[in-house]
C-alpha atoms as a PDB file:
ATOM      1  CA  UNK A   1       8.331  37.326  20.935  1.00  0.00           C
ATOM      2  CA  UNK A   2      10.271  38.063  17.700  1.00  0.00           C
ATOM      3  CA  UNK A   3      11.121  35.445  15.288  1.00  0.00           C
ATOM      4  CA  UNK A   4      14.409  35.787  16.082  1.00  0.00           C
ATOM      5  CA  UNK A   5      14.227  34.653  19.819  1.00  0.00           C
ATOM      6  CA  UNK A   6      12.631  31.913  18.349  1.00  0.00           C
ATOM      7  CA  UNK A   7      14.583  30.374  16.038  1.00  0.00           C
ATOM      8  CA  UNK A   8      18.103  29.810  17.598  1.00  0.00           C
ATOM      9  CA  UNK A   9      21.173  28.723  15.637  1.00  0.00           C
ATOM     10  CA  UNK A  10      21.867  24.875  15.108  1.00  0.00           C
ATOM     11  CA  UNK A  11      24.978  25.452  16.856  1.00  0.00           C
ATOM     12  CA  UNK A  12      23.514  25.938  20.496  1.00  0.00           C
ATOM     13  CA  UNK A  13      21.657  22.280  20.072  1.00  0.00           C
ATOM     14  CA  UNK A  14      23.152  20.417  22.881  1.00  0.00           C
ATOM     15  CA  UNK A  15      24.964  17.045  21.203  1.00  0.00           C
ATOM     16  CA  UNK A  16      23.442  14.835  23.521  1.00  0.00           C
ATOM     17  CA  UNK A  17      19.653  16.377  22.092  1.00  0.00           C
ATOM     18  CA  UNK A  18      20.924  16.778  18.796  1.00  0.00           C
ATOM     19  CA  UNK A  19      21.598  12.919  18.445  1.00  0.00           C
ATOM     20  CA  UNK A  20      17.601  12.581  19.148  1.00  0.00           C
ATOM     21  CA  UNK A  21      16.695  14.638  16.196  1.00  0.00           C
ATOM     22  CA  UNK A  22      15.753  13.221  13.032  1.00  0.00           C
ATOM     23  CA  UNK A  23      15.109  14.450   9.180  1.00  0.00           C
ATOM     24  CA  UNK A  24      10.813  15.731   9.494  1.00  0.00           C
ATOM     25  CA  UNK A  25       8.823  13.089   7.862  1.00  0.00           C
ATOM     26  CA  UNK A  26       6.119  15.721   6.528  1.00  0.00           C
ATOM     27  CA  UNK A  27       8.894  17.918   5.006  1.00  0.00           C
ATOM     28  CA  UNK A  28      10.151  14.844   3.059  1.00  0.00           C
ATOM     29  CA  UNK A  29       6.549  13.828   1.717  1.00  0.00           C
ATOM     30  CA  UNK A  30       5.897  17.048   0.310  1.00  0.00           C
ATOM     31  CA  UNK A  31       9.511  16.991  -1.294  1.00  0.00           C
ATOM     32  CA  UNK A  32       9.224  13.958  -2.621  1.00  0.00           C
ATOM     33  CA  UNK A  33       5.972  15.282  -4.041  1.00  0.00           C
ATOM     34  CA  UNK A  34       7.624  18.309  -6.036  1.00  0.00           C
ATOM     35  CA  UNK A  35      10.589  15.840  -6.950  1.00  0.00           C
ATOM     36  CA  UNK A  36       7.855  13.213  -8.818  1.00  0.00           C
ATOM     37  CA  UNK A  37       7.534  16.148 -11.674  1.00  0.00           C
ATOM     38  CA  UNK A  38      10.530  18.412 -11.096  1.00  0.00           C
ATOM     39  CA  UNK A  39      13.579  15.952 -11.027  1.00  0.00           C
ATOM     40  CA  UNK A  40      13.845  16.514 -14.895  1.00  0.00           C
ATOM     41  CA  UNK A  41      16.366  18.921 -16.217  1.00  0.00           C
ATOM     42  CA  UNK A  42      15.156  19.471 -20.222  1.00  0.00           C
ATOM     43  CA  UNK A  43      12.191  22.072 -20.152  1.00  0.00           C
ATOM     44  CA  UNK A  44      10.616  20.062 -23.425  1.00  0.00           C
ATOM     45  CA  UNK A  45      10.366  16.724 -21.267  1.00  0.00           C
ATOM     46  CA  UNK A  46       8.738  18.591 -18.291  1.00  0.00           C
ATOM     47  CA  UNK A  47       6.341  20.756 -20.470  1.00  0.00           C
ATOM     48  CA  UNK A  48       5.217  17.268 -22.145  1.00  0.00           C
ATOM     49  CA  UNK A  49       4.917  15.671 -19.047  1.00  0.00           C
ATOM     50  CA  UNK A  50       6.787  12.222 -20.458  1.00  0.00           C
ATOM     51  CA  UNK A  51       8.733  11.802 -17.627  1.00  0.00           C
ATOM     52  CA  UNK A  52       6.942  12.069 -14.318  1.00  0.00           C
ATOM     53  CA  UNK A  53       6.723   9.609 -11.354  1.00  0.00           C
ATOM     54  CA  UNK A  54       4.307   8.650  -8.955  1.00  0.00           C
ATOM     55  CA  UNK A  55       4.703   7.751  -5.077  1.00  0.00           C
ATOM     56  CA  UNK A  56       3.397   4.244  -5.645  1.00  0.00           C
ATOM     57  CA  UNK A  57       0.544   2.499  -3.897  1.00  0.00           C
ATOM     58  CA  UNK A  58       0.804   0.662  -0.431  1.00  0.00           C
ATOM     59  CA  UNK A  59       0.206  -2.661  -1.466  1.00  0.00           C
ATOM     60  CA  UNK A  60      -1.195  -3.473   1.677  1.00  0.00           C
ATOM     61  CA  UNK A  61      -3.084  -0.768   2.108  1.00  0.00           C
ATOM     62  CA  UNK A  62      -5.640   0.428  -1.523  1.00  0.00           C
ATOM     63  CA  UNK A  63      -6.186   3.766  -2.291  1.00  0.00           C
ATOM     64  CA  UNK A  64      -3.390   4.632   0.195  1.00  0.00           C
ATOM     65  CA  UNK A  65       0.737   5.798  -0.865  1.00  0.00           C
ATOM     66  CA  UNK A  66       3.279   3.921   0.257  1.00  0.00           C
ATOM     67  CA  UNK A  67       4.759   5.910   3.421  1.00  0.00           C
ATOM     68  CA  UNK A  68       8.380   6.424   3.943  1.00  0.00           C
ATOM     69  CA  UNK A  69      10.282   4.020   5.621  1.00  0.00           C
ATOM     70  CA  UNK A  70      13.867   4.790   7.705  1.00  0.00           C
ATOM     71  CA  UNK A  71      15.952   2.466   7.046  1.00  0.00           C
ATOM     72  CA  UNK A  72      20.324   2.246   7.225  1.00  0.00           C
ATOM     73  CA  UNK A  73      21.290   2.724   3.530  1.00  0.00           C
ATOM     74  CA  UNK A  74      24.654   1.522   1.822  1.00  0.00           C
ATOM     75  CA  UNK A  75      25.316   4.721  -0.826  1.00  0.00           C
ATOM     76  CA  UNK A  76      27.776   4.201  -3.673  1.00  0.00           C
ATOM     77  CA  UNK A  77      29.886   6.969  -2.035  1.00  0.00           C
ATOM     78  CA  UNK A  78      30.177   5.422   1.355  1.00  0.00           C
ATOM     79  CA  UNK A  79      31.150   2.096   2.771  1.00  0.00           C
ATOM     80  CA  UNK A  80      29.328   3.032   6.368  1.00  0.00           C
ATOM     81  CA  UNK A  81      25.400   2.684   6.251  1.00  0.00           C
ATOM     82  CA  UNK A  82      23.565   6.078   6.435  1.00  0.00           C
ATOM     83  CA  UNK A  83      19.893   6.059   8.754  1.00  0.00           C
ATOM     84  CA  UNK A  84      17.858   7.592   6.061  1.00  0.00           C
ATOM     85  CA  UNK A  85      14.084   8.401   5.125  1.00  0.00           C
ATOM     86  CA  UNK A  86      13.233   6.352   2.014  1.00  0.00           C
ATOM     87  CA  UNK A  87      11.016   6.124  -0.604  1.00  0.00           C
ATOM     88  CA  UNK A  88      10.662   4.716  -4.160  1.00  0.00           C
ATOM     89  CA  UNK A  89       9.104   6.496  -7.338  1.00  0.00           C
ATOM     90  CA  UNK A  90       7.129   4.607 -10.471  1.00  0.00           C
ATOM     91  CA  UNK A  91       6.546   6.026 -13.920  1.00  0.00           C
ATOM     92  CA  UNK A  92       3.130   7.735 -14.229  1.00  0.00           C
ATOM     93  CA  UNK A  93       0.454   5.511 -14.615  1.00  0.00           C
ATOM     94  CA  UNK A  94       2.882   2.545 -14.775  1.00  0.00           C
ATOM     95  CA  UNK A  95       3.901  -0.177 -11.943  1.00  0.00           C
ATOM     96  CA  UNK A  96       7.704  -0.645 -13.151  1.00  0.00           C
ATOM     97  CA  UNK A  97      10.321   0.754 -10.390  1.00  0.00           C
ATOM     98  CA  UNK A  98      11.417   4.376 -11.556  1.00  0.00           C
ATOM     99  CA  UNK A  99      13.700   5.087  -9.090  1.00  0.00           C
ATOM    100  CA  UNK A 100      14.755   5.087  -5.358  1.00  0.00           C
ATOM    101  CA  UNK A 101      14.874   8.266  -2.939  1.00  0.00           C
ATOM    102  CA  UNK A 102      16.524   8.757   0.193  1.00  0.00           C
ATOM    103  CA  UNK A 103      17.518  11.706   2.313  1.00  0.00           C
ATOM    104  CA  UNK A 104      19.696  11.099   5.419  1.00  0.00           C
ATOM    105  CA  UNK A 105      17.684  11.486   8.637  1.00  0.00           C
ATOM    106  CA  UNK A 106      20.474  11.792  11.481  1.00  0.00           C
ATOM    107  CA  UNK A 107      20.923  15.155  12.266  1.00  0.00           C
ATOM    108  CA  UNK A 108      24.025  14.397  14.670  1.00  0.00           C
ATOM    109  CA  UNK A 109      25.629  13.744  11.391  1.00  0.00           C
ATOM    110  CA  UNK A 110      26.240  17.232   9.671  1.00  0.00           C
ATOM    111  CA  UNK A 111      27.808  15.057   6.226  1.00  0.00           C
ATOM    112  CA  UNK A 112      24.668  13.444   5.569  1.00  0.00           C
ATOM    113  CA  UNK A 113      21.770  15.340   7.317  1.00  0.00           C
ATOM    114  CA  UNK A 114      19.158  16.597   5.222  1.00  0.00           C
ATOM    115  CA  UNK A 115      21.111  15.467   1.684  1.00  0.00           C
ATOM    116  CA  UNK A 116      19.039  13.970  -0.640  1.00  0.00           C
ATOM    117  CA  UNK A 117      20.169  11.332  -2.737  1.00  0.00           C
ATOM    118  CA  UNK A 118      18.015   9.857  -6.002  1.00  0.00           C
ATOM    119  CA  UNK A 119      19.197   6.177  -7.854  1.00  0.00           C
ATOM    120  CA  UNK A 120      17.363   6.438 -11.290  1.00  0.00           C
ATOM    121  CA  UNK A 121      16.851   2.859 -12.562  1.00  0.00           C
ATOM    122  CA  UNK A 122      17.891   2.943 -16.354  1.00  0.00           C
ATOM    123  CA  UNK A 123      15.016   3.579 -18.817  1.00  0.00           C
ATOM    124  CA  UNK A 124      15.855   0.008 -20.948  1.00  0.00           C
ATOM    125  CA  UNK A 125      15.117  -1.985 -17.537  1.00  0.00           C
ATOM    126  CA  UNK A 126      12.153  -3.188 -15.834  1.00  0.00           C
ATOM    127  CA  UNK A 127      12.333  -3.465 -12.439  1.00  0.00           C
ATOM    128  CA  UNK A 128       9.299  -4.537 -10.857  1.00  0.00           C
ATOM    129  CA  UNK A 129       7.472  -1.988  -8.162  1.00  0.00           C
ATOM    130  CA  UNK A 130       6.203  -2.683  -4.883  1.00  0.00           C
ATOM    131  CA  UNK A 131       2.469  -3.819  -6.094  1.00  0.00           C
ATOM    132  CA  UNK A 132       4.329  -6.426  -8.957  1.00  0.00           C
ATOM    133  CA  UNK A 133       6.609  -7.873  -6.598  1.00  0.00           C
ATOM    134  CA  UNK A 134       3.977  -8.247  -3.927  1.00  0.00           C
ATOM    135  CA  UNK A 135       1.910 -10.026  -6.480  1.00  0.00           C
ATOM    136  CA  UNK A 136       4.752 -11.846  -6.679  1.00  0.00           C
ATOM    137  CA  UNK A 137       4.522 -13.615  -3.164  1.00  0.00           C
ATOM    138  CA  UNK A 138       1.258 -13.514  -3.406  1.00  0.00           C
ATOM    139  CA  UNK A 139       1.519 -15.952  -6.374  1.00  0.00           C
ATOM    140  CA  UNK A 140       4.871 -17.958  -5.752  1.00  0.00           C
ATOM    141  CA  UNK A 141       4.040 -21.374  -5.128  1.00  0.00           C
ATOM    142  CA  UNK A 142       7.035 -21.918  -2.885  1.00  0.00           C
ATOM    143  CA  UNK A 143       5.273 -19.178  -0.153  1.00  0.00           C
ATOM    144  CA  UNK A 144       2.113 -20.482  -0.701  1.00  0.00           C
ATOM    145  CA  UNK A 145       2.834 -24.130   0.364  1.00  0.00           C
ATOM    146  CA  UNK A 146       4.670 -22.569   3.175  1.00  0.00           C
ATOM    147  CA  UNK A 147       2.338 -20.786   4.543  1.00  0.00           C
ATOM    148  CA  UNK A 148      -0.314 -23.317   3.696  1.00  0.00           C
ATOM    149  CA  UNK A 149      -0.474 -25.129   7.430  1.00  0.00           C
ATOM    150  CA  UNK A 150      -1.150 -21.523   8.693  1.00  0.00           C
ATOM    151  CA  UNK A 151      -4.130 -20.526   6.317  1.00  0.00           C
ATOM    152  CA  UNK A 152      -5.472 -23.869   6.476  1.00  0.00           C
ATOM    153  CA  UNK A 153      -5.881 -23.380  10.882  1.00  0.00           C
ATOM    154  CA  UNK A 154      -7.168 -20.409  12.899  1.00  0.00           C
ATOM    155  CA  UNK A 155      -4.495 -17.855  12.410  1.00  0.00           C
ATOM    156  CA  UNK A 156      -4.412 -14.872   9.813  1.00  0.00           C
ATOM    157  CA  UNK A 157      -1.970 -13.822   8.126  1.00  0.00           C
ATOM    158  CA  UNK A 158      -0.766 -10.402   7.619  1.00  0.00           C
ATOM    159  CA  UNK A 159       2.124  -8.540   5.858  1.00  0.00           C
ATOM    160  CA  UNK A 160       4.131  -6.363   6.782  1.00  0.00           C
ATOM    161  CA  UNK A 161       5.924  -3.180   5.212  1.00  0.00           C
ATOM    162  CA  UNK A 162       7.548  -4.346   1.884  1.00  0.00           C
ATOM    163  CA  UNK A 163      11.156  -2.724   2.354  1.00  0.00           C
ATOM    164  CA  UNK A 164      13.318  -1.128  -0.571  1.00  0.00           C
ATOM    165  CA  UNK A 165      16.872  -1.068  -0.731  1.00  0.00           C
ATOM    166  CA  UNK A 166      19.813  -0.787  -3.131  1.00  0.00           C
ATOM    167  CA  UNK A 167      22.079  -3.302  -2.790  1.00  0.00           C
ATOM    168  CA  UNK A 168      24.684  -5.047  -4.244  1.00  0.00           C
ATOM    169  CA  UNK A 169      24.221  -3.451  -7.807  1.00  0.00           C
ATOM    170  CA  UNK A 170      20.590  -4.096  -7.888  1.00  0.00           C
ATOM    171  CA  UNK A 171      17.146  -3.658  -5.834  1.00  0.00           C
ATOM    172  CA  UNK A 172      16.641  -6.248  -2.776  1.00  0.00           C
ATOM    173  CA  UNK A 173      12.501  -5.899  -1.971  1.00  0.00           C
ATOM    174  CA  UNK A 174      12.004  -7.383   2.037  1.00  0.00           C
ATOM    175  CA  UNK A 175       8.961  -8.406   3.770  1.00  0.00           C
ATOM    176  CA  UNK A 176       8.344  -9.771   6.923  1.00  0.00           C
ATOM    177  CA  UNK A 177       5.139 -12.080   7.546  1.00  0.00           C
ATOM    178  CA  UNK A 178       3.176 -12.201  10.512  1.00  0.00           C
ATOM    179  CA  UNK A 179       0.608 -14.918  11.628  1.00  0.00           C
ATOM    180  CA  UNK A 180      -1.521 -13.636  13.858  1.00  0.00           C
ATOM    181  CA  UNK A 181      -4.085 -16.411  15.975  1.00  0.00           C
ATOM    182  CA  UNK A 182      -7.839 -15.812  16.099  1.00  0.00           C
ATOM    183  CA  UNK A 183      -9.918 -16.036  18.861  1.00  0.00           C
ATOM    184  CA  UNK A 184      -7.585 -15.288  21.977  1.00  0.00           C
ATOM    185  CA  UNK A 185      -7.734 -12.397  23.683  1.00  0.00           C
ATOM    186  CA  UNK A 186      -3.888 -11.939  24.202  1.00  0.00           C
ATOM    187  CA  UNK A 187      -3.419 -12.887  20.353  1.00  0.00           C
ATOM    188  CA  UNK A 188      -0.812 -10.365  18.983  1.00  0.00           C
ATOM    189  CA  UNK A 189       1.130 -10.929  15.303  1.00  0.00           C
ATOM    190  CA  UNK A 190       3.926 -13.000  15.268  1.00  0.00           C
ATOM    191  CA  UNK A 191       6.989 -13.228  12.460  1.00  0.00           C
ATOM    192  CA  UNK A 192       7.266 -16.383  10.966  1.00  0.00           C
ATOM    193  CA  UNK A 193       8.434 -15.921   7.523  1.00  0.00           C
ATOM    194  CA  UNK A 194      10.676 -13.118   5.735  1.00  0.00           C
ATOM    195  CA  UNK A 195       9.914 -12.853   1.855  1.00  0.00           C
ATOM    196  CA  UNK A 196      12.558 -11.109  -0.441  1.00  0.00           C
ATOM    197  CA  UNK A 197      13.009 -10.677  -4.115  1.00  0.00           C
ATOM    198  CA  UNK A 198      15.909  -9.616  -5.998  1.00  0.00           C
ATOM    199  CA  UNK A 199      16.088  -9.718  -9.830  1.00  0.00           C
ATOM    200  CA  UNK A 200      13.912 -11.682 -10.621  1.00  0.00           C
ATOM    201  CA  UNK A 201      13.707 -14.546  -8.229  1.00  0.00           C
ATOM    202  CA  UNK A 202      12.020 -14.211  -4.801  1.00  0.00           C
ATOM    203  CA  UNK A 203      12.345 -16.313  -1.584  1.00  0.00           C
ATOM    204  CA  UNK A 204      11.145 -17.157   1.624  1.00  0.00           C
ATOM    205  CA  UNK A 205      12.889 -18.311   5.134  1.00  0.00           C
ATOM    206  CA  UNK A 206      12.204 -17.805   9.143  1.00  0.00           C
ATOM    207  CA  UNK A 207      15.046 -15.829   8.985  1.00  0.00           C
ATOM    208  CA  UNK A 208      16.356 -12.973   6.823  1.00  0.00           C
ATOM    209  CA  UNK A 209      19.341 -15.114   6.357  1.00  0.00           C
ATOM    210  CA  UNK A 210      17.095 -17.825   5.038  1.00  0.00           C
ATOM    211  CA  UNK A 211      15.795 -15.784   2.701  1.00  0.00           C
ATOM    212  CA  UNK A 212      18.458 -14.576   1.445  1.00  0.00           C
ATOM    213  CA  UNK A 213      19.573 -17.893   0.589  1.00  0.00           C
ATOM    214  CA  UNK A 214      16.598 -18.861  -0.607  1.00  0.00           C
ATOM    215  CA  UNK A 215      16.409 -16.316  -3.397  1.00  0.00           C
ATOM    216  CA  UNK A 216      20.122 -16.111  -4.170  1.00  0.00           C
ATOM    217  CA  UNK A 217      20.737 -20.343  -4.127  1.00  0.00           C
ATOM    218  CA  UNK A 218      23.373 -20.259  -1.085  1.00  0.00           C
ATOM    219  CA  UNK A 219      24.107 -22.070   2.177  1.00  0.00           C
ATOM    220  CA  UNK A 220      25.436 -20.142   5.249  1.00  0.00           C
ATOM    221  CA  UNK A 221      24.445 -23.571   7.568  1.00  0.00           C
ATOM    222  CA  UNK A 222      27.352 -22.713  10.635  1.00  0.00           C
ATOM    223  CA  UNK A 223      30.455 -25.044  10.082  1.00  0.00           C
ATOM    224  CA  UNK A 224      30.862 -27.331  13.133  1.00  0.00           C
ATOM    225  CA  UNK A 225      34.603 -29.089  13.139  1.00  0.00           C
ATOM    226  CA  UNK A 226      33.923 -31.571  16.261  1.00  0.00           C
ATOM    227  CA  UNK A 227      34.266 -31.013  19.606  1.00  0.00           C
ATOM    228  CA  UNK A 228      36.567 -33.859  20.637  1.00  0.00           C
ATOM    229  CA  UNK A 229      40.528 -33.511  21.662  1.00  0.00           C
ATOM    230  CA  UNK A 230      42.897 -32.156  19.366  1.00  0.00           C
ATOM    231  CA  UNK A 231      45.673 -35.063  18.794  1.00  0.00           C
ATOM    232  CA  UNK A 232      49.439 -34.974  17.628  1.00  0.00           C
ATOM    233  CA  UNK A 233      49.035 -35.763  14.200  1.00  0.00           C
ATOM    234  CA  UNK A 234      50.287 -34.338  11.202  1.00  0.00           C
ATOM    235  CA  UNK A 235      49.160 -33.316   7.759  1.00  0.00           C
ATOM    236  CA  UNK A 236      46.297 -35.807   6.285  1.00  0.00           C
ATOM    237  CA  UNK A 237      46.241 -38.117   9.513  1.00  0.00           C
ATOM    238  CA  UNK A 238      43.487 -37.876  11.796  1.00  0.00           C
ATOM    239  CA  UNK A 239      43.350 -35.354  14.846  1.00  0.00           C
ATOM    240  CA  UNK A 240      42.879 -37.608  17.698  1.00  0.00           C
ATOM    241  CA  UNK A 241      38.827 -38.153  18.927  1.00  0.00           C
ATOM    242  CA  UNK A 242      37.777 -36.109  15.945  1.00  0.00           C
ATOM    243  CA  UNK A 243      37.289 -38.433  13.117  1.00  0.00           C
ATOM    244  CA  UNK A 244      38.529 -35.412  10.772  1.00  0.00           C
ATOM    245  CA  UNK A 245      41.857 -35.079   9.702  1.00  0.00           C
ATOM    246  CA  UNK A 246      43.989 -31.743  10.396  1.00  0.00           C
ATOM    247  CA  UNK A 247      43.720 -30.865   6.781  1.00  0.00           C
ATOM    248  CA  UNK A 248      39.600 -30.880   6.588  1.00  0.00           C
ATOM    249  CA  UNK A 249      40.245 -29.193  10.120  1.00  0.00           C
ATOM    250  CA  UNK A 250      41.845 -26.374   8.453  1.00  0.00           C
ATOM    251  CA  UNK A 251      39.486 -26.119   5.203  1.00  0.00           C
ATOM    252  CA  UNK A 252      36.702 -26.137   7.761  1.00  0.00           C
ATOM    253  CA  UNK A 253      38.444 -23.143   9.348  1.00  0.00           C
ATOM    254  CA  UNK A 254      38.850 -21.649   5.796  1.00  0.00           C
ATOM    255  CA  UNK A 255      35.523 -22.145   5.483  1.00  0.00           C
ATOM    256  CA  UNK A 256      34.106 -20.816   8.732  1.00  0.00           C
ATOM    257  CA  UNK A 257      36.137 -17.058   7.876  1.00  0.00           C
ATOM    258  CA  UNK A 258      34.734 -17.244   4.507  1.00  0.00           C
ATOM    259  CA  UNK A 259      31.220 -17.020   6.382  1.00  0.00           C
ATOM    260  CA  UNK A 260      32.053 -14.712   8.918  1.00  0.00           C
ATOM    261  CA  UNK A 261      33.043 -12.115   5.588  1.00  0.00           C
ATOM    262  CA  UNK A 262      29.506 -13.345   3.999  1.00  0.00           C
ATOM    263  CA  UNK A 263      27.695 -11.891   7.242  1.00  0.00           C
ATOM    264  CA  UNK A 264      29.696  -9.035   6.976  1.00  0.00           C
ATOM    265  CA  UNK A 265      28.878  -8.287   3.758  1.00  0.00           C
ATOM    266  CA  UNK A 266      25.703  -8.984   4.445  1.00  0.00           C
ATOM    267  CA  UNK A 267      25.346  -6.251   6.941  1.00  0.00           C
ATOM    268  CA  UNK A 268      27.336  -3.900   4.086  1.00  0.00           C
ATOM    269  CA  UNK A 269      24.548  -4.623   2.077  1.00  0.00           C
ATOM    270  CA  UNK A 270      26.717  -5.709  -0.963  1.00  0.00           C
ATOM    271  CA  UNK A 271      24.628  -8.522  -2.022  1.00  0.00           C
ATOM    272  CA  UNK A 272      27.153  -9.777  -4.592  1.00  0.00           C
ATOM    273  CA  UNK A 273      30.578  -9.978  -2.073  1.00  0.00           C
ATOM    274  CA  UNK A 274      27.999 -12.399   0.311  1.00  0.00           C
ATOM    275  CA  UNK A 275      27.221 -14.773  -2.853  1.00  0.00           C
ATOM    276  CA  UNK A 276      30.875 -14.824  -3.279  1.00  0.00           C
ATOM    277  CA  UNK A 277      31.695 -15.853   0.239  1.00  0.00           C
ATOM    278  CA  UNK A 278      28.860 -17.788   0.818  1.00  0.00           C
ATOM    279  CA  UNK A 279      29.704 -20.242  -2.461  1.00  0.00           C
ATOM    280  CA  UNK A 280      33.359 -20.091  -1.296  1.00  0.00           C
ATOM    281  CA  UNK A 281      32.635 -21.213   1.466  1.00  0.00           C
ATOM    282  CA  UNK A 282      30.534 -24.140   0.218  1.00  0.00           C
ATOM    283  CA  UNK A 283      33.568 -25.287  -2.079  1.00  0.00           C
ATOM    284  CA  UNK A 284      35.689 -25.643   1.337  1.00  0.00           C
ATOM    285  CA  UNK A 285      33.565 -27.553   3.372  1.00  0.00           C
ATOM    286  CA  UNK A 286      32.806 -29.836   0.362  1.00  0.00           C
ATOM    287  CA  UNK A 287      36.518 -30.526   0.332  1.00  0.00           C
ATOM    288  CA  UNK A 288      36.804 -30.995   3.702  1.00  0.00           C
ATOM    289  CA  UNK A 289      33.999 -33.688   4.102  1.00  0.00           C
ATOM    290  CA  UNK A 290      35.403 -35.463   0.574  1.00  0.00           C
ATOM    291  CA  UNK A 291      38.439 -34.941   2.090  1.00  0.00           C
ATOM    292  CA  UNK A 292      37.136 -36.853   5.814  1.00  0.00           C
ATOM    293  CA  UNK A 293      35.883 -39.285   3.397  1.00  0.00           C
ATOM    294  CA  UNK A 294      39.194 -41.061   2.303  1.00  0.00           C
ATOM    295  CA  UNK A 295      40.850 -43.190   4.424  1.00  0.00           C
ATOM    296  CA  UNK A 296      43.604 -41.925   6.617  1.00  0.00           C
ATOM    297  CA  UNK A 297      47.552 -43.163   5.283  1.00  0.00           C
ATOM    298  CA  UNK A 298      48.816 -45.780   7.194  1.00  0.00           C
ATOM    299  CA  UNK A 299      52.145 -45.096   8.387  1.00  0.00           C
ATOM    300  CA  UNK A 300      55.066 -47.223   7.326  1.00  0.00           C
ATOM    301  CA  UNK A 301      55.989 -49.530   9.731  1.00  0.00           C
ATOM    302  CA  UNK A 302      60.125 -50.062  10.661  1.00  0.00           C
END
């Protein structure tokens, strides 16, 4: 059999296959390989070598690179997330962040398949890389006395892949944490925490959500506005069975779209739009509970 009965045009892929197929994770480590020296464009630089990368370390695994992860990635150039093989560089024989890699892996989508996409960090910054920032954790005293009830009993703990991924104008570094119990047969890891840094602040929570707010000094806590029956009143006087008047109803309401855009922008990946709704959000129900506060105006009698 000739190579060409072999090797059949992308065309005859049937679409319901095709959306099975994803971006070969050995092609993309031995590009990312050539890409560490050959990403530079000045043939002085390359012949004197000053600007190579490295794949980095695994932190949680020594003498071992980091593998690539697939992950949905936010570009600059589109609002929808593209499922993507990543990967991040370091400078040669430095920790700092270099840059971040990422080639889209869903070859149902013909725009983004197989396009490979690099975010050089400027050269005046220092971004920390995944073995600083998971030296990081491993030093905050906010995640230690968290997870000080667990090291103190029977259970282990054990991290899992630290994550990568540009958003919001900057680099957001995720890691979940797993506690896994010692001595039972059935014993298999469990999530309890989620660690994140961005900038230079990192945070903890049970949730990613918690996290988040954690490291970026929010509050997303669901808005509840009472649950008893609506009454007739009128601006500033109380809605009957409530306790809160129709005004701090409405700022409550305010306040409960300005979280539902924070989750959305959450799951844009624009890091900055959440803070933004998030502290909006705050400022309403602050008014609405000063507001719930005051006494209600007596009404004028005849």
């Amino acid at each position: 059999m000739t190579v060409a009965e072999v090797m059949q045009p992308r065309a005859d892929i049937p679409d319901d296959l095709l959306a099975h197929m994803r971006y070969p994770e050995d092609l993309y480590k031995v590009q990312r390989n050539v890409l560490a020296d050959y990403h530079v464009t000045s043939p002085k630089t390359f012949y004197e070598g000053s600007d190579k990368w490295d794949v980095p370390e695994d932190p949680e695994a020594a003498g071992r690179k980091q593998p690539p992860y697939r992950l949905s990635v936010t570009t600059r150039t589109a609002r929808q997330p593209v499922f993507s093989l990543t990967s991040v560089y370091v400078p040669t024989n430095r920790q700092n962040l270099a840059s971040f890699m990422a080639v889209g892996a869903n070859a149902s989508d013909a725009s983004t398949y197989g396009k490979i996409r690099i975010l050089r960090l400027p050269d005046n910054t220092q971004v920390p890389g995944p073995s600083q920032i998971a030296n990081q954790f491993n030093s905050d005293d906010a995640i230690a006395t968290r997870l000080r009830s667990f090291t103190q009993s029977n259970a282990r703990v054990r991290y899992g892949n630290l994550l990568t991924l540009p958003v919001g104008g900057g680099l957001l570094y995720v890691q979940p944490l797993y506690t896994l119990r010692s001595g039972g047969a059935a014993s298999y890891p469990q999530l309890e925490f989620v660690l994140v840094s961005f900038g230079s602040d990192v945070g903890i929570g049970s949730t990613l959500n918690e996290a988040l707010d954690d490291v970026l000094g929010t509050t997303t806590t669901p808005v509840e506005a009472g649950t008893g029956s609506a009454g007739t009143g009128s601006g500033g006087t109380s809605s009957g069975g409530t306790g809160v008047s129709s005004d701090a109803l409405k700022l409550l309401q305010q306040a409960n779209d300005k979280f539902a855009a924070a989750d959305q922008a959450l799951k844009d990946g624009d890091l900055s739009a959440y803070a933004k709704n998030v502290d909006e959000a705050q400022a309403l129900v602050d008014r609405a509970i000063a507001l719930s506060d005051k006494p209600a105006p007596k009404k004028s009698g005849n």
